[in-house]
C-alpha atoms as a PDB file:
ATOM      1  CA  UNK A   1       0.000   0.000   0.000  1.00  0.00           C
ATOM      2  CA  UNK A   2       1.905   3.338  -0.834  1.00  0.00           C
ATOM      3  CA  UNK A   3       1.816   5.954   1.801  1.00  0.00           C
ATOM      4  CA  UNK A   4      -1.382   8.531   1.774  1.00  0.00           C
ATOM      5  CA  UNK A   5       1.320  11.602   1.040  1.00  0.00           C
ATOM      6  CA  UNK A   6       2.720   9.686  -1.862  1.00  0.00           C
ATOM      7  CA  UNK A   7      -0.394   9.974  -3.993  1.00  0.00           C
ATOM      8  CA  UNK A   8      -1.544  13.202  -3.112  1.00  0.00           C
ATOM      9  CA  UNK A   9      -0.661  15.276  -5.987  1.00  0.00           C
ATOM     10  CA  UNK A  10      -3.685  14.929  -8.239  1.00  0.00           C
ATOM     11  CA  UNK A  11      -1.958  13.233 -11.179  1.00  0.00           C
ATOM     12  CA  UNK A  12      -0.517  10.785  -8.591  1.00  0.00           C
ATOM     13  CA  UNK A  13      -3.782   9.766  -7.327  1.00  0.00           C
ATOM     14  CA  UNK A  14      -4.901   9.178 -11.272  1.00  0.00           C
ATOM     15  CA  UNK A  15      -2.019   7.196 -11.982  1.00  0.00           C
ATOM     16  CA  UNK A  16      -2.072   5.093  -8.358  1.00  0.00           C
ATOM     17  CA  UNK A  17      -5.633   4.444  -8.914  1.00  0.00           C
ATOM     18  CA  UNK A  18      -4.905   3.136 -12.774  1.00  0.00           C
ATOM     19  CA  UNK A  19      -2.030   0.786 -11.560  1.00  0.00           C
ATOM     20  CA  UNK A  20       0.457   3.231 -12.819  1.00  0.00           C
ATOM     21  CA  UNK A  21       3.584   3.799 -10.841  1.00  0.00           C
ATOM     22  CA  UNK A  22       4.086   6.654  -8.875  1.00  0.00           C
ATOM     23  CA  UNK A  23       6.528   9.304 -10.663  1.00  0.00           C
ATOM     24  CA  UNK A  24       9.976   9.666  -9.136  1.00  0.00           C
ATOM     25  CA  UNK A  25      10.599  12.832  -7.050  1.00  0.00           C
ATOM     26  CA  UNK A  26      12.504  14.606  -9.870  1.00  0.00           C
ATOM     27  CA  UNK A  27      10.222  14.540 -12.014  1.00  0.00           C
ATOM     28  CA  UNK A  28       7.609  16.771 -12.794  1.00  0.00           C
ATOM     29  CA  UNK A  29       4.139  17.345 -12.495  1.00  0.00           C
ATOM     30  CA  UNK A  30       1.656  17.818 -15.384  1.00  0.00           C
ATOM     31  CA  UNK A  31       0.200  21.184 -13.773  1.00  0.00           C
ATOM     32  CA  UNK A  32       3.720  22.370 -14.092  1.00  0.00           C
ATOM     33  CA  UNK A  33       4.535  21.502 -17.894  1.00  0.00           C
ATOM     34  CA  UNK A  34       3.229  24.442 -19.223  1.00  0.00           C
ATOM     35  CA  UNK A  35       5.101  26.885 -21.259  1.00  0.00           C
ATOM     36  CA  UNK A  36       4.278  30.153 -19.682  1.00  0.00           C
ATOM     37  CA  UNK A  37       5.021  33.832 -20.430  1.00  0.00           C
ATOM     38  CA  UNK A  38       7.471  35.844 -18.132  1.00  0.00           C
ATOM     39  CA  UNK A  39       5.874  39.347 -17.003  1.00  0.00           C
ATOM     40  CA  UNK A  40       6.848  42.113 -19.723  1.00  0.00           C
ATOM     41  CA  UNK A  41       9.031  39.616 -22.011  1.00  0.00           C
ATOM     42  CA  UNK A  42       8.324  37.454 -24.860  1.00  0.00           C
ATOM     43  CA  UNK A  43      10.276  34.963 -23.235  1.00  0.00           C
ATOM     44  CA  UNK A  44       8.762  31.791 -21.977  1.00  0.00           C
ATOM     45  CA  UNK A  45       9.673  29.321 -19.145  1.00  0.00           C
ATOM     46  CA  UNK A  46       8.377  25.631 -18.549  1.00  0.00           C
ATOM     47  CA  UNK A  47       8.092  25.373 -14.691  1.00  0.00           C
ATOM     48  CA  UNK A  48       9.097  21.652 -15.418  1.00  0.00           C
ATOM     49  CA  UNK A  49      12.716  23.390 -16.154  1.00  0.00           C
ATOM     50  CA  UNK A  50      12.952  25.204 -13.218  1.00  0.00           C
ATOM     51  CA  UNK A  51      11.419  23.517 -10.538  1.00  0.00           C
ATOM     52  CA  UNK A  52      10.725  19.809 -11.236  1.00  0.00           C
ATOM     53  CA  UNK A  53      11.534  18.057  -8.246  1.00  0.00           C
ATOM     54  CA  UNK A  54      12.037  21.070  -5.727  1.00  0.00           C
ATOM     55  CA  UNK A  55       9.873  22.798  -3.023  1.00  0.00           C
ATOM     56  CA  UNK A  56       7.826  25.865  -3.977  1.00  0.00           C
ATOM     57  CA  UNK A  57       6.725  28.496  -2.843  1.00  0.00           C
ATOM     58  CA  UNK A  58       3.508  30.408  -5.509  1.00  0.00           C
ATOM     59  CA  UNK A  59       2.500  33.791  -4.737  1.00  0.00           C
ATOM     60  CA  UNK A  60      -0.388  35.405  -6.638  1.00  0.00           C
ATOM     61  CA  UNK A  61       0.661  39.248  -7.179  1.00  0.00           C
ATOM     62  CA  UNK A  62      -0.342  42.260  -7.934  1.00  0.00           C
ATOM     63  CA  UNK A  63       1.472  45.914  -8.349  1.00  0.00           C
ATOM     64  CA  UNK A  64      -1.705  47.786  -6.933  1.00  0.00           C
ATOM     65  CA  UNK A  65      -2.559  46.356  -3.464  1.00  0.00           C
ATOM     66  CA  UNK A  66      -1.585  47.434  -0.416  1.00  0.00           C
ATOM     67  CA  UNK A  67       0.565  44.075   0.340  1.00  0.00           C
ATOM     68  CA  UNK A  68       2.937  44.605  -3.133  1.00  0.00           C
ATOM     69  CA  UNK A  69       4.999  45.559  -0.141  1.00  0.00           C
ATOM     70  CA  UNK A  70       5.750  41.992   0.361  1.00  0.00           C
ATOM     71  CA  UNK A  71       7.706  41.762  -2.904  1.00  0.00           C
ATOM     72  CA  UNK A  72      10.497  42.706  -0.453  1.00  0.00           C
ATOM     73  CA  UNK A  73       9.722  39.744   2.069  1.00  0.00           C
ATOM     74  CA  UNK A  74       9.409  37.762  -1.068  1.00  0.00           C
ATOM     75  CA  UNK A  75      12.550  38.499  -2.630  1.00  0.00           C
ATOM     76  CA  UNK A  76      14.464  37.760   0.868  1.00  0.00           C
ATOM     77  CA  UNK A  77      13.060  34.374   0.562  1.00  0.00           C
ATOM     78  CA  UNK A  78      14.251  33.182  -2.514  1.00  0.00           C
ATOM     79  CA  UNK A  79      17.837  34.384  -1.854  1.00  0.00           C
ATOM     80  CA  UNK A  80      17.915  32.910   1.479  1.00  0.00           C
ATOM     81  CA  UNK A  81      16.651  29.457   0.204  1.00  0.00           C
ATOM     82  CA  UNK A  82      17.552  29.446  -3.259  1.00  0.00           C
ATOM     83  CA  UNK A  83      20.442  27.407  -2.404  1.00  0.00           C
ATOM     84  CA  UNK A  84      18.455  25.480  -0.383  1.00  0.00           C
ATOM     85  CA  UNK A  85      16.179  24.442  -4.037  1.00  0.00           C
ATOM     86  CA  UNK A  86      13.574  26.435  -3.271  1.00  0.00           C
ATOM     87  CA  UNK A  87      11.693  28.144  -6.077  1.00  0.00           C
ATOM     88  CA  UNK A  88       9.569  30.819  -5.667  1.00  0.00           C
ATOM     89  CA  UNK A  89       7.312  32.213  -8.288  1.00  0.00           C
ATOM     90  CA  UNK A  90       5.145  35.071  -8.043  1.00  0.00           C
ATOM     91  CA  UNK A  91       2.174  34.899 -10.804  1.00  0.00           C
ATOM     92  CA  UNK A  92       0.863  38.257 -11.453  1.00  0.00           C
ATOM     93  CA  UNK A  93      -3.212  38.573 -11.626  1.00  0.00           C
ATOM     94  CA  UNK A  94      -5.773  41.090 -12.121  1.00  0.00           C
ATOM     95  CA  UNK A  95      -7.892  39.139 -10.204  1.00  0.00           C
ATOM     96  CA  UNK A  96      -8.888  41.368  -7.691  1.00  0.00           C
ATOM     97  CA  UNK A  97      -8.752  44.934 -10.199  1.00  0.00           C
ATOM     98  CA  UNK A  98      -5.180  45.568  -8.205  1.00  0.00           C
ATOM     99  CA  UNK A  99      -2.814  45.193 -11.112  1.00  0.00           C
ATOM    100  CA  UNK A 100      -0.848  47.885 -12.961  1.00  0.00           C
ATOM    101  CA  UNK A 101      -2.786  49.053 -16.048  1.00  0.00           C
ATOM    102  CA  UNK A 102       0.213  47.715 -18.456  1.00  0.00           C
ATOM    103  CA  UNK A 103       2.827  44.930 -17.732  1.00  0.00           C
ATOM    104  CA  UNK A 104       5.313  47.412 -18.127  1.00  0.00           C
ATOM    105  CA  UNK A 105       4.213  49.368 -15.150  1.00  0.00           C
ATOM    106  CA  UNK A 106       3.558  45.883 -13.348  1.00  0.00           C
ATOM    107  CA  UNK A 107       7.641  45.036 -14.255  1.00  0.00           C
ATOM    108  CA  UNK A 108       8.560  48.333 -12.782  1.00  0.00           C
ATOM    109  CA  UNK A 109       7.189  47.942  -9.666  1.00  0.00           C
ATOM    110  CA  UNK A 110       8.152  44.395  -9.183  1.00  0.00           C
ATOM    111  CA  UNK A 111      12.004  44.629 -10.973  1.00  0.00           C
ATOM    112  CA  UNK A 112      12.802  48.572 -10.414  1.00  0.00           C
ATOM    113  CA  UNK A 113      11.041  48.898  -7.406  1.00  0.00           C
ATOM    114  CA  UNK A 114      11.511  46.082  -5.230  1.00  0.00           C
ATOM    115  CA  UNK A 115      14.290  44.291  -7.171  1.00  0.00           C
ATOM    116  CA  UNK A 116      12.481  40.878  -7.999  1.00  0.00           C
ATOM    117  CA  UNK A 117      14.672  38.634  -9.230  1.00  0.00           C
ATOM    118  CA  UNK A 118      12.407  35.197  -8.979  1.00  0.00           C
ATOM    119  CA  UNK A 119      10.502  34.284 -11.753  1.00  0.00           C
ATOM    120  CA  UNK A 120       7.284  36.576 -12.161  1.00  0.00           C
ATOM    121  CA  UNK A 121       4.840  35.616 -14.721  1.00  0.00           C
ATOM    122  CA  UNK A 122       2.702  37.376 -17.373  1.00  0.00           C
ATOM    123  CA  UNK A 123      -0.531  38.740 -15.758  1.00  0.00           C
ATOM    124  CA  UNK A 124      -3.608  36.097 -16.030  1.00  0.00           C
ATOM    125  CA  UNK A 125      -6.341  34.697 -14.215  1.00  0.00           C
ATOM    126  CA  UNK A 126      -5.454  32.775 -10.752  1.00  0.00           C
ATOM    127  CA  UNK A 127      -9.078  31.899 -10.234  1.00  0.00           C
ATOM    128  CA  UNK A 128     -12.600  30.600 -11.336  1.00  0.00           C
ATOM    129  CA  UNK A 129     -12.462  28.667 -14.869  1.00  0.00           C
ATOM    130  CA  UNK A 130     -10.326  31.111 -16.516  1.00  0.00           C
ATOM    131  CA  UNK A 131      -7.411  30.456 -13.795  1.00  0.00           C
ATOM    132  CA  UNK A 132      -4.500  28.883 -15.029  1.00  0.00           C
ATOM    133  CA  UNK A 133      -2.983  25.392 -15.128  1.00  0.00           C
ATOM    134  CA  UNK A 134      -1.003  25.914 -12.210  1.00  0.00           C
ATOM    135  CA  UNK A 135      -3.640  27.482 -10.054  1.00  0.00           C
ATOM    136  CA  UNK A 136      -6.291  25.281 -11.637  1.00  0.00           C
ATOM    137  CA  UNK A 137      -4.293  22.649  -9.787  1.00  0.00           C
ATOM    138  CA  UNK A 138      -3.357  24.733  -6.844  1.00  0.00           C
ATOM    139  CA  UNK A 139      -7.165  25.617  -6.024  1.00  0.00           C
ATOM    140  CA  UNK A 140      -8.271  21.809  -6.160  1.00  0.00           C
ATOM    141  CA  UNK A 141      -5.570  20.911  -3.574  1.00  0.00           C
ATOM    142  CA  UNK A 142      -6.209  24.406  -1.531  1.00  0.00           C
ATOM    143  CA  UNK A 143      -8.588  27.263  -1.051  1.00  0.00           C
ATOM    144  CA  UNK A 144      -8.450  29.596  -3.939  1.00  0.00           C
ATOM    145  CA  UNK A 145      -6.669  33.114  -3.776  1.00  0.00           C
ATOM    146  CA  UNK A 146      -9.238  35.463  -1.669  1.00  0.00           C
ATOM    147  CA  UNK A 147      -6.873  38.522  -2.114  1.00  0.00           C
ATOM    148  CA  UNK A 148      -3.749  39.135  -4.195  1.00  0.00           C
ATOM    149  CA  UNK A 149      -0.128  37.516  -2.293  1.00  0.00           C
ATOM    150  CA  UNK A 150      -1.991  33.980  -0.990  1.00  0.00           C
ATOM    151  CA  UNK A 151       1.068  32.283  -0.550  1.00  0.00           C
ATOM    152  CA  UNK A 152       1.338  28.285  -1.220  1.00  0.00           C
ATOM    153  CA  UNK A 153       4.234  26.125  -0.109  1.00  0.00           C
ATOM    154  CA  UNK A 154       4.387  23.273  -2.473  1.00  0.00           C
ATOM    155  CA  UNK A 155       6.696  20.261  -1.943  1.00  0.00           C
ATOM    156  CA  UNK A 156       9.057  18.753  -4.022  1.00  0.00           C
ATOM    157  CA  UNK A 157       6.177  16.284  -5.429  1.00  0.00           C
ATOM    158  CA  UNK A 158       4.084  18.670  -6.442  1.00  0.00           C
ATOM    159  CA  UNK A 159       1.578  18.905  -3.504  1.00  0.00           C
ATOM    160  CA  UNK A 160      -0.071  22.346  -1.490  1.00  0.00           C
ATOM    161  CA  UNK A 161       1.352  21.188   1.643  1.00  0.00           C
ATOM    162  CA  UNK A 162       0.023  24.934   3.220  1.00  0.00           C
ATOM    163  CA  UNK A 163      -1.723  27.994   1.833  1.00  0.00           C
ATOM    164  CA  UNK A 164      -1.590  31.600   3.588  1.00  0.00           C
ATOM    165  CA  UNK A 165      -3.601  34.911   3.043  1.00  0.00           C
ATOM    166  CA  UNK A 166      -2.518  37.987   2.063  1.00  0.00           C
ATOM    167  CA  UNK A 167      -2.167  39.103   5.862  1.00  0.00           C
ATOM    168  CA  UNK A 168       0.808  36.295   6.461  1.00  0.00           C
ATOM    169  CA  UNK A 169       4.000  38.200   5.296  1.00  0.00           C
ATOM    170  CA  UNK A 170       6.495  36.401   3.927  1.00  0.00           C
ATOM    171  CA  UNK A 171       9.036  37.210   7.547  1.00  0.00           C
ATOM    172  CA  UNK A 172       6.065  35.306   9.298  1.00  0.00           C
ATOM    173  CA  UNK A 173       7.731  32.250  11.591  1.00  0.00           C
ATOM    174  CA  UNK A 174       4.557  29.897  10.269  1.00  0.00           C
ATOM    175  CA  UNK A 175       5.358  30.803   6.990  1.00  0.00           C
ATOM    176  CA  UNK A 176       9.288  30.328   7.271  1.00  0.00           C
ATOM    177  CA  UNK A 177       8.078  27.011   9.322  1.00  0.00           C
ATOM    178  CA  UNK A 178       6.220  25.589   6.188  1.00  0.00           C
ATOM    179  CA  UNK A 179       9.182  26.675   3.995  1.00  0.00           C
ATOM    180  CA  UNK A 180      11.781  25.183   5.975  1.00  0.00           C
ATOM    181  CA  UNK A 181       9.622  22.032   5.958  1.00  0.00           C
ATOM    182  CA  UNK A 182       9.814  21.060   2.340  1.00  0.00           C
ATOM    183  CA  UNK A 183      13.294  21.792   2.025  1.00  0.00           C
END
């Protein structure tokens, strides 16, 4: 019988329940092998390239909102535990009518501003039907985004091991907890 954590990642569970073997740790999961616009670039990244087998930690963003602050907090993060294989990735989303009016302005405030160097991604949807692949997956393991900056610490499988609102900064001890966990 495999261990309940082991087939928690929604493709997982598919393949368990078909008779299919369970993925190795390095490799990737389907809500992650997307090809997927960076914010103000025609450049693309596949998640599966940069974080297949690692801990995450997926931010929905937005340049707008009283907590863009946090792009600070955020940015601490992923140098402290960058070398630690944590990814973080901050998806920026109109959502909730926050973000900049043009992805320029949106790259300014998150590069010039606050000096984001983690992945961000092109504005899109982060919730509802229109959300996409990776928080289609996020917000059937977890509660959807509320507000922009709902943090999720994913493992190294693929699985929401903890969500936090907007409120949580990313300094917070339960937050650095959750990280530190799926190092």
């Amino acid at each position: 019988m495999k261990n309940l954590k082991e087939i928690l990642t929604i493709p997982a569970l598919i393949a368990s329940l078909m008779g299919a073997p369970l993925a190795q740790a390095d490799s990737c999961p389907a809500f992650l092998d997307h090809e997927m616009r960076k914010l103000h670039s025609s450049d693309t990244v596949n998640l599966c390239d940069l974080a297949a087998g690692k801990p995450m930690l997926v931010v929905n963003t937005a340049s707008r909102c009283g907590y863009t602050g946090q792009f600070e907090g955020l940015e601490a993060l992923h140098k402290q535990y960058a070398k630690d294989g944590l990814v973080v990735v901050g998806f920026a989303s109109d959502d909730f009518r926050q973000e900049a009016d043009s992805e320029a302005e949106a790259a300014t405030v998150c590069f010039k501003n606050f000096g984001v160097t983690f992945t961000m991604i092109a504005p899109g949807a982060v919730t509802g039907p229109e959300a996409n692949p990776v928080f289609q997956a996020i917000n059937e393991q977890s509660l959807p985004p509320r507000w922009n900056f709902t943090k999720y610490v994913i493992d190294r499988s693929g699985t929401v091991m903890e969500s936090f609102p907007s409120r949580v900064r990313p300094q917070d001890p339960e937050l650095i907890d959750a990280v530190e966990s799926v190092l």
